[in-house]
Protein backbone atom coordinates (compact mmCIF):
# COMPACT_ATOMS: atom_id res chain seq x y z
CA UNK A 1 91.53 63.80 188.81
CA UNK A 2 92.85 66.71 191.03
CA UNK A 3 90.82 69.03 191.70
CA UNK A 4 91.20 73.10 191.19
CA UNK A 5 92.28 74.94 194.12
CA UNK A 6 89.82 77.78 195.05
CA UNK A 7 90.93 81.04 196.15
CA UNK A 8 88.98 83.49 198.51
CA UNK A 9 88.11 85.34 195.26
CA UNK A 10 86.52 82.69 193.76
CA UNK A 11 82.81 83.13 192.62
CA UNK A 12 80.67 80.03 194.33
CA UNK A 13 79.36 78.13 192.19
CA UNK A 14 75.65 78.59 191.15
CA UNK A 15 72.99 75.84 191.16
CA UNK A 16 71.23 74.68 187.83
CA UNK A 17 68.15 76.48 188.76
CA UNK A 18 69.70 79.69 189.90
CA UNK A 19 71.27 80.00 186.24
CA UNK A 20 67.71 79.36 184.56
CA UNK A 21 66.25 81.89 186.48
CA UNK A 22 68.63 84.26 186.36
CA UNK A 23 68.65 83.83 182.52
CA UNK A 24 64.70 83.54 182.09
CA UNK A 25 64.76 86.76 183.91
CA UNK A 26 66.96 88.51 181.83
CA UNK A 27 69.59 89.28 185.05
CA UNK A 28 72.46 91.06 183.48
CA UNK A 29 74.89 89.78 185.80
CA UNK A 30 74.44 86.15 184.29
CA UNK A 31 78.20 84.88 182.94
CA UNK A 32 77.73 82.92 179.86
CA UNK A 33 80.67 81.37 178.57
CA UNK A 34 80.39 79.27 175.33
CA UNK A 35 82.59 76.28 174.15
CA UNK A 36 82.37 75.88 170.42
CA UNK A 37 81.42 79.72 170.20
CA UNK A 38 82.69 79.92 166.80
CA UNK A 39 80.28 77.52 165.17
CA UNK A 40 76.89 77.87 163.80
CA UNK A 41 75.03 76.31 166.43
CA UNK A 42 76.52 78.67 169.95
CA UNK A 43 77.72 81.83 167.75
CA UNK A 44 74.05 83.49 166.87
CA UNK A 45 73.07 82.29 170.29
CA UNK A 46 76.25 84.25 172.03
CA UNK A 47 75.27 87.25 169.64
CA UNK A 48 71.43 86.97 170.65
CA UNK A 49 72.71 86.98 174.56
CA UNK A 50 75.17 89.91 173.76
CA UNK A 51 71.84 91.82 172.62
CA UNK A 52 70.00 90.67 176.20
CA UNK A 53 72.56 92.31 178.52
CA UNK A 54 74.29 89.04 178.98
CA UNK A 55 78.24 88.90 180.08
CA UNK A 56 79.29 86.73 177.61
CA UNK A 57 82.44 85.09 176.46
CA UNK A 58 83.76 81.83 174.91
CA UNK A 59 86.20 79.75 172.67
CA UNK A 60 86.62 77.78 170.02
CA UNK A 61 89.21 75.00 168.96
CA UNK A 62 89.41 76.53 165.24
CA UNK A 63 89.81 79.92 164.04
CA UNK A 64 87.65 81.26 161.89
CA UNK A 65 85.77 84.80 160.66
CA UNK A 66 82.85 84.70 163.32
CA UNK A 67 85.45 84.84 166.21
CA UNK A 68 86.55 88.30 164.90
CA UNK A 69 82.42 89.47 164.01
CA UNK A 70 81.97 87.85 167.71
CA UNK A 71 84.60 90.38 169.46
CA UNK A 72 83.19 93.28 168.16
CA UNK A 73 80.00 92.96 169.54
CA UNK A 74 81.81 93.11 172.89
CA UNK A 75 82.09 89.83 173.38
CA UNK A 76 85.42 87.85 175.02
CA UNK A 77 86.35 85.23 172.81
CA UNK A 78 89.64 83.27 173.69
CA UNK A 79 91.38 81.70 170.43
CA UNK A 80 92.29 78.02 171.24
CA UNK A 81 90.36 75.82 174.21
CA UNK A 82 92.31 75.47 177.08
CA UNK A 83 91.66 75.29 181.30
CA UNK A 84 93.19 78.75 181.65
CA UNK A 85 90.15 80.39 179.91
CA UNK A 86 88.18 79.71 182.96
CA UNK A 87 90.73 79.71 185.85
CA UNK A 88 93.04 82.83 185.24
CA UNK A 89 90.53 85.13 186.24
CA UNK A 90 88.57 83.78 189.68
CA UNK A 91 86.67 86.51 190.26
CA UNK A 92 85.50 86.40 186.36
CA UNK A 93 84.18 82.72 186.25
CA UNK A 94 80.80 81.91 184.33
CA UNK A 95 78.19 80.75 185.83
CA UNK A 96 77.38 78.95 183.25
CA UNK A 97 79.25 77.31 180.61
CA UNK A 98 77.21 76.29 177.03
CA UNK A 99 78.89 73.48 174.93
CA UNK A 100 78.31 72.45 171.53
CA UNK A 101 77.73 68.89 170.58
CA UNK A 102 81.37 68.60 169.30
CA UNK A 103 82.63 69.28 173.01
CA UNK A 104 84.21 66.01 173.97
CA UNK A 105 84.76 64.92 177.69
CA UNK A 106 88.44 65.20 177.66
CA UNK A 107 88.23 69.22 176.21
CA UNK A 108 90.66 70.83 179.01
CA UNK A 109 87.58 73.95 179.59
CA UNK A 110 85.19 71.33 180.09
CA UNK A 111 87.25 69.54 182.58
CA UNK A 112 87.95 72.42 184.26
CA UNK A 113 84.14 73.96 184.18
CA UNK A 114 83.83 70.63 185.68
CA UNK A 115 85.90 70.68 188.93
CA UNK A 116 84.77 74.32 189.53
CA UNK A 117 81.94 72.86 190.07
CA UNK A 118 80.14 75.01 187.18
CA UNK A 119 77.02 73.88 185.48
CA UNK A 120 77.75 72.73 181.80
CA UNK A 121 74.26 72.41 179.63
CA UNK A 122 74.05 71.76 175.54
CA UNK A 123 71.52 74.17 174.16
CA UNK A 124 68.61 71.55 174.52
CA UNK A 125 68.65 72.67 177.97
CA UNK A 126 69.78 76.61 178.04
CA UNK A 127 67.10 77.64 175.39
CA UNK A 128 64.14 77.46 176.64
CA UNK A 129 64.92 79.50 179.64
CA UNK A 130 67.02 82.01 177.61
CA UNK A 131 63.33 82.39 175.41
CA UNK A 132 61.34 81.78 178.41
CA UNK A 133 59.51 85.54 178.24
CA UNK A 134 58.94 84.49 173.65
CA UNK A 135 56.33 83.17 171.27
CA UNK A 136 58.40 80.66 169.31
CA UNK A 137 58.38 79.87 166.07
CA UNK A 138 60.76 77.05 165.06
CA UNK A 139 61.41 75.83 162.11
CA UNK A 140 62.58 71.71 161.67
CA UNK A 141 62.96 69.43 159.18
CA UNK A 142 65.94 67.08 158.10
CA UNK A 143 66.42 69.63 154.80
CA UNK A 144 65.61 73.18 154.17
CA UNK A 145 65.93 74.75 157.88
CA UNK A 146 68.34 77.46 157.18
CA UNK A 147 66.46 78.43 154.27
CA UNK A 148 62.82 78.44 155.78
CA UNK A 149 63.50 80.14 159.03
CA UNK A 150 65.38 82.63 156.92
CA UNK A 151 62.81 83.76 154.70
CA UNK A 152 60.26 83.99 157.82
CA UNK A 153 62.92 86.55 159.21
CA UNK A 154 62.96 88.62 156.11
CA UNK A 155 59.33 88.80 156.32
CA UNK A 156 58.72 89.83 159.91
CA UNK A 157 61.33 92.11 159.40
CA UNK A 158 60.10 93.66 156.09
CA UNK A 159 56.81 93.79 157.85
CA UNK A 160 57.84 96.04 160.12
CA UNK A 161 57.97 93.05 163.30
CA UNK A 162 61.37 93.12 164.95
CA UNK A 163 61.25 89.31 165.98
CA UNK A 164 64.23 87.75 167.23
CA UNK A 165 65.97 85.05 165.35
CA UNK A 166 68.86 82.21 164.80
CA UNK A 167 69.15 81.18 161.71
CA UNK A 168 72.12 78.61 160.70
CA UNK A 169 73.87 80.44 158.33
CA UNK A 170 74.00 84.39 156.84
CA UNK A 171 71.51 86.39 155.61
CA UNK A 172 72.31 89.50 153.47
CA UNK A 173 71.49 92.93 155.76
CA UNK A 174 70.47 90.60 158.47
CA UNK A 175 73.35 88.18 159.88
CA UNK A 176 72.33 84.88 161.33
CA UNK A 177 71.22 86.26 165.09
CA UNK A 178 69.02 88.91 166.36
CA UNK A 179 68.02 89.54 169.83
CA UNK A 180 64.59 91.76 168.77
CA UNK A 181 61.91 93.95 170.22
CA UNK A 182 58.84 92.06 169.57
CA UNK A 183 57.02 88.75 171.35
CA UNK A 184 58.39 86.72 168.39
CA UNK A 185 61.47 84.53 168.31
CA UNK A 186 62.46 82.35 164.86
CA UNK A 187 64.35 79.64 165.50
CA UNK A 188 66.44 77.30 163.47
CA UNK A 189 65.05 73.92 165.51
CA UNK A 190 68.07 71.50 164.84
CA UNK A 191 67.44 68.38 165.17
CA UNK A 192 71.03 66.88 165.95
CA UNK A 193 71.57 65.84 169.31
CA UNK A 194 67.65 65.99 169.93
CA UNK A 195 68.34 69.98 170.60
CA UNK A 196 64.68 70.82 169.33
CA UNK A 197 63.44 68.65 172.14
CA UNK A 198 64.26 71.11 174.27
CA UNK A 199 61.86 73.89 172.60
CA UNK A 200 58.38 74.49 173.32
CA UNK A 201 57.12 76.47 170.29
CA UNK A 202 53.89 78.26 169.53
CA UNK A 203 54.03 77.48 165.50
CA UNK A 204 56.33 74.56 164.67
CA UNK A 205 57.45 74.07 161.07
CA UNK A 206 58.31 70.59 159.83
CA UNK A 207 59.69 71.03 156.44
CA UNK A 208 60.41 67.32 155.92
CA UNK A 209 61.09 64.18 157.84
CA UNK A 210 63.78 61.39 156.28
CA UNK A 211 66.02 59.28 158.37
CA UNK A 212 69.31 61.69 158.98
CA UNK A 213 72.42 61.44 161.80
CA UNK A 214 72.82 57.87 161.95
CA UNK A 215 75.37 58.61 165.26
CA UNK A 216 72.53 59.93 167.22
CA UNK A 217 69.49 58.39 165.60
CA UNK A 218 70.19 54.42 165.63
CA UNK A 219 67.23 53.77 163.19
CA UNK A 220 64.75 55.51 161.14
CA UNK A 221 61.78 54.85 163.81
CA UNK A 222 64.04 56.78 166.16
CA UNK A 223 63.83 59.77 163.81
CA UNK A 224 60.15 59.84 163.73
CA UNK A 225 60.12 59.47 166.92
CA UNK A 226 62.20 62.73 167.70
CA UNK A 227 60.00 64.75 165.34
CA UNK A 228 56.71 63.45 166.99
CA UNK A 229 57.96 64.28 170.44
CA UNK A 230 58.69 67.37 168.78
CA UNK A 231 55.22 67.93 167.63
CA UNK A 232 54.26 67.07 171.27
CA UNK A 233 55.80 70.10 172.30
CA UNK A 234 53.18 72.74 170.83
CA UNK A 235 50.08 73.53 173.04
CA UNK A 236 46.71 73.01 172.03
CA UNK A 237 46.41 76.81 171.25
CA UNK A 238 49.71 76.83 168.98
CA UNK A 239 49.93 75.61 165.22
CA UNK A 240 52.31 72.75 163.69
CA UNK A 241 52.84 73.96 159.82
CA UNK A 242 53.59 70.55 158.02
CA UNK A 243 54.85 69.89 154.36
CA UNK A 244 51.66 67.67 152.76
CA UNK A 245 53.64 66.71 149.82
CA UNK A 246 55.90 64.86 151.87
CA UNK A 247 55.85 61.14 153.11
CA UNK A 248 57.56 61.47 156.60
CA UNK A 249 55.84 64.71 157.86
CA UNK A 250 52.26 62.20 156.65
CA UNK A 251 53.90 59.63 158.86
CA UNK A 252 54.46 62.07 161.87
CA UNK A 253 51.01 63.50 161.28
CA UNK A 254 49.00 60.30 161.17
CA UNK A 255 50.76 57.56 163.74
CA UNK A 256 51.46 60.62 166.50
CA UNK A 257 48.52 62.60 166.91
CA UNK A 258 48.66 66.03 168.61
CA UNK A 259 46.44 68.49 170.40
CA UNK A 260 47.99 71.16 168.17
CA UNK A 261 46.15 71.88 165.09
CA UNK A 262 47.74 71.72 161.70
CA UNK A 263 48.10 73.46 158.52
CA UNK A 264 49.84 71.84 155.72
CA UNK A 265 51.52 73.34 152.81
CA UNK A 266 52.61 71.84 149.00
CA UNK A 267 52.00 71.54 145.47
CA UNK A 268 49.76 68.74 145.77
CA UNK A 269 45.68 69.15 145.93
CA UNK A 270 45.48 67.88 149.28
CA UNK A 271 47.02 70.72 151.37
CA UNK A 272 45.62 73.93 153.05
CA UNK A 273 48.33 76.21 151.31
CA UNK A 274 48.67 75.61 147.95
CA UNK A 275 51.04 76.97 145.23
CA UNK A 276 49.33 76.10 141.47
CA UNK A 277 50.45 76.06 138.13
CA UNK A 278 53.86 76.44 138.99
CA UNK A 279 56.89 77.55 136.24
CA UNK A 280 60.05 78.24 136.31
CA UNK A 281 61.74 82.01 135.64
CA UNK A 282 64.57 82.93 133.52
CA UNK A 283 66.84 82.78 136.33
CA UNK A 284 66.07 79.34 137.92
CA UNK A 285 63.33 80.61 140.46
CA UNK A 286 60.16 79.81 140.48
CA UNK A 287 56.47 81.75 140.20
CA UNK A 288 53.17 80.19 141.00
CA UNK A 289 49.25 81.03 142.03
CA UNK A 290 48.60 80.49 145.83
CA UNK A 291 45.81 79.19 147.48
CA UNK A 292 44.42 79.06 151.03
CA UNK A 293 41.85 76.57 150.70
CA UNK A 294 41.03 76.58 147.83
CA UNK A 295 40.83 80.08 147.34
CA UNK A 296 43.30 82.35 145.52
CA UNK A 297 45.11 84.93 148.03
CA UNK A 298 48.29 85.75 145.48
CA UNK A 299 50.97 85.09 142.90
CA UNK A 300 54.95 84.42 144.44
CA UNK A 301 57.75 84.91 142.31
CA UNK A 302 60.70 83.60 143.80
CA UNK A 303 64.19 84.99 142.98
CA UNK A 304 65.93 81.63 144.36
CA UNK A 305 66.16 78.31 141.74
CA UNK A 306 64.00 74.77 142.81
CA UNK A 307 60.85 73.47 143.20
CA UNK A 308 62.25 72.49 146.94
CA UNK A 309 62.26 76.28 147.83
CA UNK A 310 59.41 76.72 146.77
CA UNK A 311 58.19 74.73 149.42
CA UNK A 312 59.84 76.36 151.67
CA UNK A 313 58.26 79.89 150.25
CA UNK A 314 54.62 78.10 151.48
CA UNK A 315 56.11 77.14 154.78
CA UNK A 316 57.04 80.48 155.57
CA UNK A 317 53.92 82.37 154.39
CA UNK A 318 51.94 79.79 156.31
CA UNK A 319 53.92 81.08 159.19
CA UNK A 320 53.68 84.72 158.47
CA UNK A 321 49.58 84.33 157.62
CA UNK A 322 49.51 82.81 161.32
CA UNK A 323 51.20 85.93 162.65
CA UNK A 324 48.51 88.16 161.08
CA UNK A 325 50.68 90.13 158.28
CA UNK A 326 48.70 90.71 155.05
CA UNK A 327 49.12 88.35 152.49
CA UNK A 328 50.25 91.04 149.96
CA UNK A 329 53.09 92.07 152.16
CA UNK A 330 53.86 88.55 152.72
CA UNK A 331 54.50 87.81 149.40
CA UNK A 332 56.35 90.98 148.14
CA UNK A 333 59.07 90.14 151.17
CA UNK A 334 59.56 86.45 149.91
CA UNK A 335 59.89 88.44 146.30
CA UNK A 336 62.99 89.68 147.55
CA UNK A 337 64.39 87.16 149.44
CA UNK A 338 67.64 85.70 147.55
CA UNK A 339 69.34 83.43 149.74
CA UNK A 340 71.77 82.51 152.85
CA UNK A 341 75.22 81.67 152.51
CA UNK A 342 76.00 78.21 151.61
CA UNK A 343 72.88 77.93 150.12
CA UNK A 344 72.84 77.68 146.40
CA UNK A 345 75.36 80.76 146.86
CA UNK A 346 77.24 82.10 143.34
CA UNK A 347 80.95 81.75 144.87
CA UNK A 348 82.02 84.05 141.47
CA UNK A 349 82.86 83.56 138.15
CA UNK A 350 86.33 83.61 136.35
CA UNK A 351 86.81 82.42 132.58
CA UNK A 352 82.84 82.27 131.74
CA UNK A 353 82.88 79.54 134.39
CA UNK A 354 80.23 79.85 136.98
CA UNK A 355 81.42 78.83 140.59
CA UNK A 356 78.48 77.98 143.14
CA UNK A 357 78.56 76.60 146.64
CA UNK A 358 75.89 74.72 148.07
CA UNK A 359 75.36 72.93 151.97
CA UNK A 360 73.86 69.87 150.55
CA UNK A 361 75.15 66.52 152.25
CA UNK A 362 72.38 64.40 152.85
CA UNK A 363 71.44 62.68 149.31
CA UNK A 364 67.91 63.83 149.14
CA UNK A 365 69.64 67.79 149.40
CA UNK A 366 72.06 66.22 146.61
CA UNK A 367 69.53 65.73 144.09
CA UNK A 368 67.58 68.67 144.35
CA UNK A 369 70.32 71.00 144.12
CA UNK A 370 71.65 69.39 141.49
CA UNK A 371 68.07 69.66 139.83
CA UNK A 372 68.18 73.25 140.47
CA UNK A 373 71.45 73.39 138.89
CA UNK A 374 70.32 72.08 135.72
CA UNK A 375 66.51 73.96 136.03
CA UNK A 376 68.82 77.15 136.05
CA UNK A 377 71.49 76.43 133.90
CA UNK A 378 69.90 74.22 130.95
CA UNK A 379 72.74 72.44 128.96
CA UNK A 380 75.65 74.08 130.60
CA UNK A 381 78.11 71.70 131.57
CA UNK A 382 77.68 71.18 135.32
CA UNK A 383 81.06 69.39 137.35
CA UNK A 384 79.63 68.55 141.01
CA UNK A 385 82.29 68.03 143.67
CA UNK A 386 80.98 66.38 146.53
CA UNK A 387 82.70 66.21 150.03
CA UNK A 388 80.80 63.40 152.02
CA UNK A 389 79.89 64.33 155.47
CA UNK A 390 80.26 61.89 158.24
CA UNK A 391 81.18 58.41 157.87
CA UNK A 392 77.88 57.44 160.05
CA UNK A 393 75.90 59.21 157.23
CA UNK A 394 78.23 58.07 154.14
CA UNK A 395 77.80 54.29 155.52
CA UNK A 396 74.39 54.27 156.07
CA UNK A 397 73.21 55.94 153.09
CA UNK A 398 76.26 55.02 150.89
CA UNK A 399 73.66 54.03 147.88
CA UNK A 400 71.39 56.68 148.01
CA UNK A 401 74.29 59.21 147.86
CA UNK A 402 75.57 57.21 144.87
CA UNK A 403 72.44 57.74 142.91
CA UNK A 404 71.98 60.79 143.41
CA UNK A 405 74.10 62.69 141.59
CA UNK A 406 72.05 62.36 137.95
CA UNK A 407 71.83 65.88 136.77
CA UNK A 408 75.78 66.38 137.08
CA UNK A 409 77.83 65.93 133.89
CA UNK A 410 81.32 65.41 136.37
CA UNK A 411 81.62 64.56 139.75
CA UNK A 412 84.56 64.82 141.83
CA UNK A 413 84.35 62.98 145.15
CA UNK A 414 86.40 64.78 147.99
CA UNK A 415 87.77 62.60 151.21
CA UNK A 416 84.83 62.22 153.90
CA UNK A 417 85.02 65.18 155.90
CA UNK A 418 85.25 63.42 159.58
CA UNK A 419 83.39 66.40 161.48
CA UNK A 420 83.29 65.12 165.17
CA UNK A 421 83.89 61.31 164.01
CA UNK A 422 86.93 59.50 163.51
CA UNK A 423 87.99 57.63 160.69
CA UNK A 424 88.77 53.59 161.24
CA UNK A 425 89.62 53.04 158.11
CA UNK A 426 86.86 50.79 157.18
CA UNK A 427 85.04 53.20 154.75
CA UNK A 428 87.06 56.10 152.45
CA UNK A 429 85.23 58.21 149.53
CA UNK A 430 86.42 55.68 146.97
CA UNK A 431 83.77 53.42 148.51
CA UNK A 432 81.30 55.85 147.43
CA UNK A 433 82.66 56.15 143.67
CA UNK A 434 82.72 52.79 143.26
CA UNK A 435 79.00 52.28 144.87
CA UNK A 436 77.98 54.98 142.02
CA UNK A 437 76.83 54.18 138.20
CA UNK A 438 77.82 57.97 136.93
CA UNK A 439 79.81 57.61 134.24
CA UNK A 440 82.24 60.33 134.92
CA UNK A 441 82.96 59.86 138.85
CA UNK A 442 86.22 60.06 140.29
CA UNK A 443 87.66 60.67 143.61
CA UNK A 444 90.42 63.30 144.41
CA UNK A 445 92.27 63.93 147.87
CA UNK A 446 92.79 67.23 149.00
CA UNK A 447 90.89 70.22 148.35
CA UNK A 448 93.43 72.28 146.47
CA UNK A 449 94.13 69.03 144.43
CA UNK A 450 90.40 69.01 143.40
CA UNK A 451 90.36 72.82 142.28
CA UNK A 452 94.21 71.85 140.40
CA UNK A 453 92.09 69.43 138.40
CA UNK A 454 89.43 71.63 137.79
CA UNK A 455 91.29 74.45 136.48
CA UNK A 456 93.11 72.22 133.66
CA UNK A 457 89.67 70.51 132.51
CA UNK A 458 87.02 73.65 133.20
CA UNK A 459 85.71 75.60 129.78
CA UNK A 460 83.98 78.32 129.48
CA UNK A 461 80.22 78.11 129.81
CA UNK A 462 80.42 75.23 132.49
CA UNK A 463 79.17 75.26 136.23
CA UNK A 464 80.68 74.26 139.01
CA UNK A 465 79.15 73.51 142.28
CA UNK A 466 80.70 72.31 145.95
CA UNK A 467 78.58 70.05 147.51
CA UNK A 468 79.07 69.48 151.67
CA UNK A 469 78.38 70.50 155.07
CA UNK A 470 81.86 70.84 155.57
CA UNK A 471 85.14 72.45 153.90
CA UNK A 472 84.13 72.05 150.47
CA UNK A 473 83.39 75.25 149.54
CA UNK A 474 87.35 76.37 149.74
CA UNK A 475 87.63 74.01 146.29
CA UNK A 476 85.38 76.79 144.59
CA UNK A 477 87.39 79.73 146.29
CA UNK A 478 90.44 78.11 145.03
CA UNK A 479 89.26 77.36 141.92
CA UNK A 480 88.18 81.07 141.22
CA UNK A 481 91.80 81.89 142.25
CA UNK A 482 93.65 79.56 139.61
CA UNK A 483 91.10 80.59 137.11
CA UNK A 484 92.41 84.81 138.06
CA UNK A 485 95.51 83.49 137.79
CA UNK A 486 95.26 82.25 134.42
CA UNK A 487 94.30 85.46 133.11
CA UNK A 488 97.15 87.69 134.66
C-alpha cells in the first residue's frame, strides 16, 4: 500500500499517550474525529466531547437523523466514509480517530488514518481517559442497559445532580448524551466487543448475565468471564449493584470473588433491595413496597409495563441510595420516568390498532416484552413481528428464539437483519419458523411487504409490536401509514 504524501502543512502525528493526556486533561485543542459517528455507540460520546471543548468531527457510512442533531451542536460530520475526510484539509487532521466496532479494515478513512500515521482506538480504549477526572457509574448486563442507566439519569437529574451520561438510546427532555457539571458520569457499559473492559467504575450495575454475541464471545464461559473481569474493575472502596433474582449475576458473584462489596436487588427474599407484594396498574406498570433490608423505605409506582423493569427500577434506586439522594426523591423521579425510544415505545395508533416498537432481539428480551404486552393489553389480539438480529445470534440460539414467542397471537418473521455479518446462505429466517411450534408463524421478506400484510389482516382492538435491534421498527411506521391511508 502507497503511502500518503505529506505536505509541509501537515500536523505530525501524535503518540498514543500524548492523545490520552491531552484528552484526560481536557486540552481543547484535542481533534477527535469519529468513524461510525452516526450510531449509538460514538454519537452520545461525540456529543459528550462537543460539551468538553473538544474539536470534533466524524462520518458515517449511512444517513440517518443523528447526523443532522450531530451538526448542530457544532460538530463536522461528513455524509459518506471516504479517505478525503481526513486528507483534504492537512492542517485540520485529528489526532485521534475513534471507530466503532462495525469499522472494517478495508474502510477507505481507516486506511487513510492509518498511513498518516494517526492513532485509531475503539472506545474500550478512549473512555477511560476521556472520564479520567469522573466517578463512574456503569450500568451492564446482557438485557435492560438502556433502560437502567436511563432511569438513574432521570433521577440525578430530578435530584438536582447534573451527572454526565450515555445512554443507548433517547430519553424524553434529556437526549442520550450529556457532558455535566457534577463528579458523576452514567454510563451505558456495553458489553460487545469487551468495551466495558475498558471502564473502571466506582458503582457497577449488572442487570443480568446470559450468554449473548456469539461473534465475539465463542462460548458461554467466555461471557462470564467478561462480566467477572468486569467486576474486577471496581476498587475495594466502590460498590457492584447485582440482580439476586438472577442465575448468571449468582454465577459471577460466587465463582469470581471481588474486593468490591455488593448490594443485590430483586423480588426474591434473599436480596438487600427488595420490592414486595408487587401488582400490576391499569396501564401495564407496576407498584410495589420496597425494602432495604428488611426494612420498609417506600412504595414505587412505575408508569412503564413488566415485572423486568421493575427490576431495573431497584437497580437504579440502589444506585441513587449509594449516591446519597433521599429515598423519597428517589422514588418520585422513577414515578415519572416513562421510557427511551425503542423501548416498549407506542409507535401510534390508526384504526383502534395499537402500533408499539420494542429493541428486543435476544430471546430472553423476546419473552418478556411479549409478557408485558399481554400484562398491558389483556385479551387484545397481539401480532409480533420479529426481525432476527445476527446470524451468529439466530444460529446459536435458534431454539430459544423459537420458543419464545408464547404470549403473541401472530408472528411475522422478518429476513435476519445482517448488521456487521454477512450472510452465507446457510441459515435464512425460515429456519427460525420452521424451528418454532406457534401455531400462527410465518415468514415475510421485506419490511414494507410485512406492514402490506398487516394492513389487510389488522382489526381494530389488536396490537402490534416490532421486535429487533435493527430496522424493524419502519414495519410499524409503515403500517401506521397504510392504516391513514385507509381512512382518507
Amino acid at each position: 500500500m502507497n503511502r500518503l504524501q505529506k505536505t509541509p502543512s501537515d500536523k505530525e502525528p501524535i503518540s498514543a499517550e500524548g492523545w490520552r493526556k491531552r484528552l484526560s486533561m481536557g486540552d481543547p485543542s484535542l481533534h477527535v474525529h469519529l468513524l461510525g459517528i452516526g450510531g449509538a455507540g460514538l454519537g452520545p460520546i461525540a456529543i459528550v466531547l462537543r460539551e468538553m471543548g473538544f474539536h470534533v468531527s466524524g462520518s458515517d457510512a449511512q444517513m440517518n437523523p443523528r447526523l443532522a442533531v450531530l451538526a448542530e451542536r457544532g460538530i463536522t460530520v461528513y455524509p459518506g466514509q471516504i479517505a478525503e475526510n481526513l486528507t483534504a484539509h492537512p492542517e485540520s487532521r485529528p489526532d485521534v480517530v475513534l471507530i466503532s466496532s462495525a469499522v472494517g479494515v478495508e474502510n477507505p478513512e481507516r486506511r487513510a488514518a492509518e498511513d498518516l500515521g494517526i492513532p485509531i482506538v475503539k472506545r474500550r480504549e478512549f473512555l477511560m481517559p476521556m472520564l479520567a477526572q469522573r466517578s463512574i457509574l456503569a450500568v451492564a448486563g446482557a438485557h435492560g442497559k438502556s433502560t437502567t442507566t436511563a432511569m438513574i439519569v432521570q433521577i440525578l437529574q430530578e435530584c438536582g445532580v447534573d451527572a454526565g451520561y450515555i445512554v443507548g438510546s433517547e430519553l424524553p427532555i434529556y437526549g442520550s448524551a450529556h457532558a455535566g457539571s457534577s463528579p458523576y458520569f452514567v454510563i451505558e457499559a456495553d458489553e460487545y466487543d469487551h468495551m466495558f473492559l475498558g471502564l473502571m467504575p466506582q458503582i457497577a450495575v449488572i442487570t443480568n448475565v446470559e450468554w449473548d454475541h456469539p461473534d465475539c464471545y465463542p462460548s458461554p464461559q467466555s461471557f462470564y468471564q467478561a462480566f467477572a473481569a468486569f467486576t474486577a474493575g471496581v476498587p475495594a472502596h466502590g460498590l457492584i449493584v447485582g440482580c439476586g433474582d438472577d442465575e448468571g449475576v449468582a454465577t459471577v458473584r460466587r465463582e469470581y470473588p471481588t474486593s468490591a462489596p455488593w448490594i443485590r436487588y430483586g423480588l426474591g427474599e434473599d436480596v438487600d433491595l427488595r420490592a414486595v407484594d408487587a401488582h400490576s396498574l391499569p396501564n401495564g406498570g407496576y407498584c410495589a413496597a420496597i425494602h432495604w433490608r428488611g426494612t420498609p423505605i417506600g412504595q414505587l409506582s412505575l408508569q412503564v409495563p413488566g415485572l423486568h423493569n421493575l427490576r431495573n427500577a431497584l437497580a437504579a434506586l440502589a444506585v441513587a441510595r449509594s449516591c446519597h439522594l433521599p429515598d423519597a426523591e428517589i422514588l418520585a423521579a422513577l414515578g415519572h420516568y416513562q421510557g427511551v425510544a425503542r423501548r416498549f415505545e407506542l409507535k401510534g395508533e390508526q384504526r383502534g390498532v395499537t402500533v408499539i416498537d420494542d429493541y428486543a432481539h435476544h430471546p430472553t428480551e423476546v419473552r418478556a416484552t411479549l409478557a408485558a404486552v399481554r400484562a398491558r393489553y389483556g385479551d387484545r389480539q397481539v401480532w409480533a413481528v420479529v426481525q432476527p438480529h445476527t446470524f451468529s445470534r439466530t444460529r446459536e440460539l435458534l431454539h430459544a428464539m423459537a420458543a419464545s414467542f408464547g404470549d403473541a397471537d401472530h408472528v411475522i418473521v422478518a429476513d435476519i437483519y445482517a448488521a456487521r455479518e454477512r450472510d452465507d446462505g446457510t441459515l435464512s429466517a425460515a429456519d427460525l419458523v420452521a424451528a418454532s411450534d406457534h401455531p400462527h408463524i410465518e415468514h415475510i421478506s421485506g419490511l414494507e411487504a410485512i406492514a402490506d400484510s398487516l394492513a389487510v389482516y389488522v382489526e381494530a382492538d389488536d396490537v402490534v409490536i416490532t421486535l429487533g435491534a435493527g430496522t424493524s421498527y419502519r414495519v410499524g411506521e409503515i403500517l401506521l401509514e397504510r392504516l391513514l391511508q385507509h381512512d382518507l
